[in-house]
Protein backbone atom coordinates (compact mmCIF):
# COMPACT_ATOMS: atom_id res chain seq x y z
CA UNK A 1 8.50 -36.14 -0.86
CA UNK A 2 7.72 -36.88 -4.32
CA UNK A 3 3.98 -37.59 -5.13
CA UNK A 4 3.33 -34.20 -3.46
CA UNK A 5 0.65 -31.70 -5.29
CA UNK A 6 -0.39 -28.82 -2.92
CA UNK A 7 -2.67 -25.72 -3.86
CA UNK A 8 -1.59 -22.68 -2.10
CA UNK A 9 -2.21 -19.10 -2.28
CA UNK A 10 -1.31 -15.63 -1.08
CA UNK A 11 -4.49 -13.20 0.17
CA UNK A 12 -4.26 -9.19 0.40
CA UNK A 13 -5.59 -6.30 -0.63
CA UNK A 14 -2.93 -5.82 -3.55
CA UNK A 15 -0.55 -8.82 -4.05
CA UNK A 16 -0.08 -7.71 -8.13
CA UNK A 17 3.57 -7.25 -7.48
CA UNK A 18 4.36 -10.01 -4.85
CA UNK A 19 7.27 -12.50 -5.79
CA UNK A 20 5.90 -14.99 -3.19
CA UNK A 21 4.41 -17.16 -6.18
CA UNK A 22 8.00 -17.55 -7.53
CA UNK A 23 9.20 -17.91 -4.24
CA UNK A 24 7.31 -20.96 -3.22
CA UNK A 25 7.52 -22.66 -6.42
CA UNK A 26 11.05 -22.47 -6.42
CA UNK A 27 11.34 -23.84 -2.29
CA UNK A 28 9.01 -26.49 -2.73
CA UNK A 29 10.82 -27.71 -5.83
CA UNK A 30 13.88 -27.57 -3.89
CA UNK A 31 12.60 -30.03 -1.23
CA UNK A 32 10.62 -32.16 -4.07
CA UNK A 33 7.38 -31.10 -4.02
CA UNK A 34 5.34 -29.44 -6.64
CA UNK A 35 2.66 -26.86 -6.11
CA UNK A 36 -0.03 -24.48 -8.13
CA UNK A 37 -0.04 -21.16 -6.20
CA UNK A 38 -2.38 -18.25 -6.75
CA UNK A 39 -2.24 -14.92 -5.65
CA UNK A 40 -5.56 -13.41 -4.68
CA UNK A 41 -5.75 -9.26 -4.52
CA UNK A 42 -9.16 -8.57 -2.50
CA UNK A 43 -11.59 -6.03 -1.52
CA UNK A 44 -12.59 -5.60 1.99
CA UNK A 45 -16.10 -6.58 1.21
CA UNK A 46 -14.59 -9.67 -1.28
CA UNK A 47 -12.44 -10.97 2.02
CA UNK A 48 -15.29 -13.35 3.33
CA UNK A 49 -16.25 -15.09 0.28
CA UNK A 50 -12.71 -15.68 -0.91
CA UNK A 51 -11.54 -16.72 2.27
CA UNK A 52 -14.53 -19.51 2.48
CA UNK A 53 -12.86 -20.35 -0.80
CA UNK A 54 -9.42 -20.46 0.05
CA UNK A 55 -10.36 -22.38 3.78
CA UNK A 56 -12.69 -25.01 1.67
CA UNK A 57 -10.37 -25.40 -1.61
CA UNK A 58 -6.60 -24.85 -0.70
CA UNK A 59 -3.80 -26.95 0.88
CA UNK A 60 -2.69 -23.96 2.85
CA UNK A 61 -2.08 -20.12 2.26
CA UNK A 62 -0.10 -17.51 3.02
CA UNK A 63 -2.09 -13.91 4.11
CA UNK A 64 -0.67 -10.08 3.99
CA UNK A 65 -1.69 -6.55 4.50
CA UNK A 66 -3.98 -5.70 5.76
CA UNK A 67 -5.77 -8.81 6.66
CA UNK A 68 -3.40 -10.77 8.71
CA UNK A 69 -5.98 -10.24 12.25
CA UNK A 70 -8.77 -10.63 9.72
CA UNK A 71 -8.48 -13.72 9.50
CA UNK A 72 -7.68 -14.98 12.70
CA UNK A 73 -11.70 -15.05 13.10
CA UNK A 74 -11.62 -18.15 10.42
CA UNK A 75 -9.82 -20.46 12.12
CA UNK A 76 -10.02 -23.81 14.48
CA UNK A 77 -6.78 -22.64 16.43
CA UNK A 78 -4.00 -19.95 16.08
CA UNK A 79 -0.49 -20.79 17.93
CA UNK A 80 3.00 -19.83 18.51
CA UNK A 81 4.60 -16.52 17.77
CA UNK A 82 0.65 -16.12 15.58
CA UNK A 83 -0.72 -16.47 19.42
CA UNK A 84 1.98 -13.64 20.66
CA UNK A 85 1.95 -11.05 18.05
CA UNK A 86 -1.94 -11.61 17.22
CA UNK A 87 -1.21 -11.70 13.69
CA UNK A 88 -1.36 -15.12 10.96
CA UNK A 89 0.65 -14.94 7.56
CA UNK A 90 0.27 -18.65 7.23
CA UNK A 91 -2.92 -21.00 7.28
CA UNK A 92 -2.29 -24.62 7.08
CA UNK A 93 -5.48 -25.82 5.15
CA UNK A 94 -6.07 -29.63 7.03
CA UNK A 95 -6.04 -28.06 10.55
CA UNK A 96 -7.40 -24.52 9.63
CA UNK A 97 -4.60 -23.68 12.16
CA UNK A 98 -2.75 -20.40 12.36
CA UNK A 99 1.00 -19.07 12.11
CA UNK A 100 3.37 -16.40 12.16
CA UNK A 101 6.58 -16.58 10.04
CA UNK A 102 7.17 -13.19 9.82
CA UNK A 103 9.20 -12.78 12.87
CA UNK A 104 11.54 -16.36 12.04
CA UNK A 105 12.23 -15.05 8.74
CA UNK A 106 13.24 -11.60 10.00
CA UNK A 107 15.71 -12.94 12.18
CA UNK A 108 17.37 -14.88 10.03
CA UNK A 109 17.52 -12.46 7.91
CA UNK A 110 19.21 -10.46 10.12
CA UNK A 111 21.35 -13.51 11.21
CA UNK A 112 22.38 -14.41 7.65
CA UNK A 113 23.53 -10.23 7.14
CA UNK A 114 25.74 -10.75 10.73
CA UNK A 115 23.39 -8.70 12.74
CA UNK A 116 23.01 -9.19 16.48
CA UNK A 117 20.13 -7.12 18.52
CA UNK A 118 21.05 -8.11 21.68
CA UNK A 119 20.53 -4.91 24.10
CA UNK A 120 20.07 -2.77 21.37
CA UNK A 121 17.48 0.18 20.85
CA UNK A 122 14.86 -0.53 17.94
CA UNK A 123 12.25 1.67 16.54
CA UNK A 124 9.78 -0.56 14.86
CA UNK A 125 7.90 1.69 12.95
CA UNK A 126 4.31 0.87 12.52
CA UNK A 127 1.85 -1.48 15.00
CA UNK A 128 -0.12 -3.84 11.94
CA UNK A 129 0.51 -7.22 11.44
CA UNK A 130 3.85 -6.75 10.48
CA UNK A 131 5.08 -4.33 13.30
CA UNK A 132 3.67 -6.88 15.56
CA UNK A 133 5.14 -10.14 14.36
CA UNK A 134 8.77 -7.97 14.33
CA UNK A 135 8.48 -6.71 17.71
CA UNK A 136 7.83 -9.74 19.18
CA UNK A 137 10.96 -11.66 17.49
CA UNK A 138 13.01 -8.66 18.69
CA UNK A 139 12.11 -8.91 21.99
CA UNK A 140 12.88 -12.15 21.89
CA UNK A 141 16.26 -11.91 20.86
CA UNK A 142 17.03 -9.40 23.54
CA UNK A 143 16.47 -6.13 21.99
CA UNK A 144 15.25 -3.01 23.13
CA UNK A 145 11.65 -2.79 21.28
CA UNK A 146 10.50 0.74 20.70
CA UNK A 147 7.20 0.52 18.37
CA UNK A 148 5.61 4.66 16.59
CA UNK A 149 2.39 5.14 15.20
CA UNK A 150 0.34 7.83 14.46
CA UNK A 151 -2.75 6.67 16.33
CA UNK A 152 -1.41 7.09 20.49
CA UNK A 153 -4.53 5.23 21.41
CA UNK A 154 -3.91 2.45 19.17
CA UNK A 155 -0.04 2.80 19.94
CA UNK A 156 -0.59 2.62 23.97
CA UNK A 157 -2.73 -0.73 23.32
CA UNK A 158 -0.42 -2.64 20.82
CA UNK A 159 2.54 -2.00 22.88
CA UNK A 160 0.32 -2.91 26.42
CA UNK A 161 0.29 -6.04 24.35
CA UNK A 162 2.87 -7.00 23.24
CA UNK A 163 5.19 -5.74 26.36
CA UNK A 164 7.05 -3.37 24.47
CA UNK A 165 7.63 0.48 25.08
CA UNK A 166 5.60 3.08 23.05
CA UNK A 167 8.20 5.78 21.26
CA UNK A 168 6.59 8.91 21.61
CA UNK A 169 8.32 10.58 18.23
CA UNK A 170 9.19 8.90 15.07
CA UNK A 171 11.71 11.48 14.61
CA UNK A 172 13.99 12.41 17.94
CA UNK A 173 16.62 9.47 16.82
CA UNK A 174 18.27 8.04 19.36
CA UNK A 175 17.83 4.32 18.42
CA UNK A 176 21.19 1.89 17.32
CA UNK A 177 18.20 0.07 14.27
CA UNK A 178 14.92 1.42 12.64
CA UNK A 179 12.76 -0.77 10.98
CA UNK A 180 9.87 0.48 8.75
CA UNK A 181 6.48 -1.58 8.88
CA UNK A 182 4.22 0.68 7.82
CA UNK A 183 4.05 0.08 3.62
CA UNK A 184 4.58 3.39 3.45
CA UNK A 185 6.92 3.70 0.38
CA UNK A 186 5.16 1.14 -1.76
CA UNK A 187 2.36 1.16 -4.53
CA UNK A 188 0.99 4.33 -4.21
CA UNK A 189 3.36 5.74 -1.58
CA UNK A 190 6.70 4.99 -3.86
CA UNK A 191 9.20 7.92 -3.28
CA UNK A 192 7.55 8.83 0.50
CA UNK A 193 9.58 7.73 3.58
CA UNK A 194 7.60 7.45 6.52
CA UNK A 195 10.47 9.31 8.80
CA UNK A 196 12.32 12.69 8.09
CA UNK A 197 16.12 12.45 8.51
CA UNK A 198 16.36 13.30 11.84
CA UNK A 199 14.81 10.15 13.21
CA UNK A 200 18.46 8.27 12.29
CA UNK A 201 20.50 10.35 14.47
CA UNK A 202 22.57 7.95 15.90
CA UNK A 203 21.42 5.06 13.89
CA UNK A 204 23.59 1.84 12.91
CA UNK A 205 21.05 0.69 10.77
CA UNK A 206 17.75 0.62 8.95
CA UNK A 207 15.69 -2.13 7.48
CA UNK A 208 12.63 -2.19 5.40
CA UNK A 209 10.15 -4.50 5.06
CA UNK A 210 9.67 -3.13 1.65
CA UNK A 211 11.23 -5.00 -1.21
CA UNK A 212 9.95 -3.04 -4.33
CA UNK A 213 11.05 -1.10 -4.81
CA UNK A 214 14.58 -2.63 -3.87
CA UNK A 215 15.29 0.79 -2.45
CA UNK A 216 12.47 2.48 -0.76
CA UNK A 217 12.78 6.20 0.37
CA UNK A 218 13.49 5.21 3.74
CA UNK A 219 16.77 3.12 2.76
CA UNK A 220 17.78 6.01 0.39
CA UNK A 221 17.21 8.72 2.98
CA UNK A 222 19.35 6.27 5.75
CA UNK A 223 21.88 5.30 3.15
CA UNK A 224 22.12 9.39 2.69
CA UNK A 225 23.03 9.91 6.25
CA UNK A 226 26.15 7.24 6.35
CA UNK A 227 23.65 4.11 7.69
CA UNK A 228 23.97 0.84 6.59
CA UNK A 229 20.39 -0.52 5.01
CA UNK A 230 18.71 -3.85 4.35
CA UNK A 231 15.88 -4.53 2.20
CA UNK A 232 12.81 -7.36 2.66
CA UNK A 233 13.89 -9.42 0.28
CA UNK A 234 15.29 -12.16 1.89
CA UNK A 235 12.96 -12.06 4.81
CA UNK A 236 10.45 -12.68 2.08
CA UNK A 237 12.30 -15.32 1.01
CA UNK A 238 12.67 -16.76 4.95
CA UNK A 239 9.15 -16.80 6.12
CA UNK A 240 8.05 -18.38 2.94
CA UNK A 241 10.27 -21.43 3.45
CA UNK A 242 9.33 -21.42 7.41
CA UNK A 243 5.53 -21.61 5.74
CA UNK A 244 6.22 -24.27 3.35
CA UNK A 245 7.67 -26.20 6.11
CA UNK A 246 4.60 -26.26 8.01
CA UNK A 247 2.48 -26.79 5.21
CA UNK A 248 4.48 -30.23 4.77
CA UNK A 249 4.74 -30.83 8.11
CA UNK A 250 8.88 -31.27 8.23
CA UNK A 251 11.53 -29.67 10.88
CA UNK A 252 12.42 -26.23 9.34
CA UNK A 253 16.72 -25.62 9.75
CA UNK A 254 18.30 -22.17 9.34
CA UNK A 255 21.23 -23.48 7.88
CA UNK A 256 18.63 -24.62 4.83
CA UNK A 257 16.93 -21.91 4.43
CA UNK A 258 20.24 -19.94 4.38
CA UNK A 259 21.44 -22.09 1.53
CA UNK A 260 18.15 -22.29 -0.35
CA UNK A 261 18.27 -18.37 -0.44
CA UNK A 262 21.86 -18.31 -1.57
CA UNK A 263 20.69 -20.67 -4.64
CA UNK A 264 17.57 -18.80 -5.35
CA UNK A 265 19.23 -15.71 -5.77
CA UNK A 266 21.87 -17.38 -8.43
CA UNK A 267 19.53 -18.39 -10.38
């Protein structure tokens, strides 16, 4: 693929900290293809003027919290698991078509750390964009999806859905994996878990979507109780290679992505 130039960005209300610049660069260099990417931090009332720019300017970008049903309303077409969860992380620029990577790169991530959800009880702890794209890969993979949030009305109609069960308590435990979706624990929630102790009675595991810090308060309180933990790192990594993938229009392999990761993380 050499020859290739694309401009890509990242959109969200504070991408400051995000490695996904340094994440793309490095997986599009990988498969021969350079890139300028740009990450955008914006305003609510900023969102429709940048995106205008980023939908007439850019090859393709990737979006986060909290705009990932935002900008669903932009587009000529949103498919696949985008369609299922009703949430886009990736815009491919030429077809102003939507997708969800989230979910893909979670579950390899899991894959690539030996885990198996297959009839197992999750607690996916929040119902945004990122609760969403989770749940739905969970289900899919034959897991037990359990999503808490605050809001019950909001709860009831994101799990109506999506076809998974509402949890009525964050913190009665119970459940063999938690996973925390909520960004609580980051920027200016560092040191706050969104769950007291007593939600991983019982618990096998707990994974954040949170990769700085490396060790949120949620891994630290789970680690404290004997659990093993897993940090968003990788998954970060994963759903960026799924996206650069369909931004060059080329069959996306696990066992790549695996080995990409493995290289990235050497360097």
């Amino acid at each position: 693929m050499d020859g290739i130039f694309l401009r890509l960005g990242l959109i969200g209300k504070d991408v400051s900290k995000s490695d996904s610049e340094r994440i793309h660069t490095f997986i599009l260099r990988e498969l021969g293809v350079d890139c300028a990417y740009e990450r955008l931090s914006v305003a609510q009332e900023d969102f429709d003027s940048v995106m205008r720019r980023l939908l007439g300017d850019f090859d393709g970008f990737n979006v986060t919290i909290p705009y990932k049903r935002d900008v669903m309303g932009y587009l000529n077409e949103v498919t696949g698991d985008a369609l299922a969860c009703g949430a886009v992380n990736t815009v491919v620029g030429k077809t102003l078509c939507g997708y969800n990577t989230d979910g893909v790169g979670f579950m390899t991530m899991l894959f690539a750390n030996g885990v198996d959800v297959r009839g197992k009880k999750v607690l996916v702890l929040g119902g945004g964009g990122s609760g969403r794209s989770t749940a739905v890969a969970l289900k899919k993979h034959g897991a037990q999806v359990f999503i808490y949030q605050r809001r019950k009305d909001k709860l009831q109609e994101v799990c109506a859905e999506l076809g998974v069960q509402a949890a009525e308590s964050a913190i009665l435990g119970g459940f063999h994996i938690l996973v925390n979706c909520t960004g609580v624990g980051m920027h200016d929630t560092v040191g706050i878990s969104p769950v007291s102790k007593e939600a991983f009675k019982g618990a096998e595991m707990a994974v954040d979507l949170i990769y700085q810090p490396r060790e949120s308060a949620f891994l630290a309180l789970a680690k404290s109780q004997g659990i093993r933990t897993l940090n968003g790192e990788a998954m970060l990594f994963y759903q960026a290679y799924f996206a650069d993938c369909l931004y060059l229009g080329r069959a996306a392999s696990d066992d790549e992505a695996i080995a990409l990761y493995q290289k990235f993380i050497d360097e």
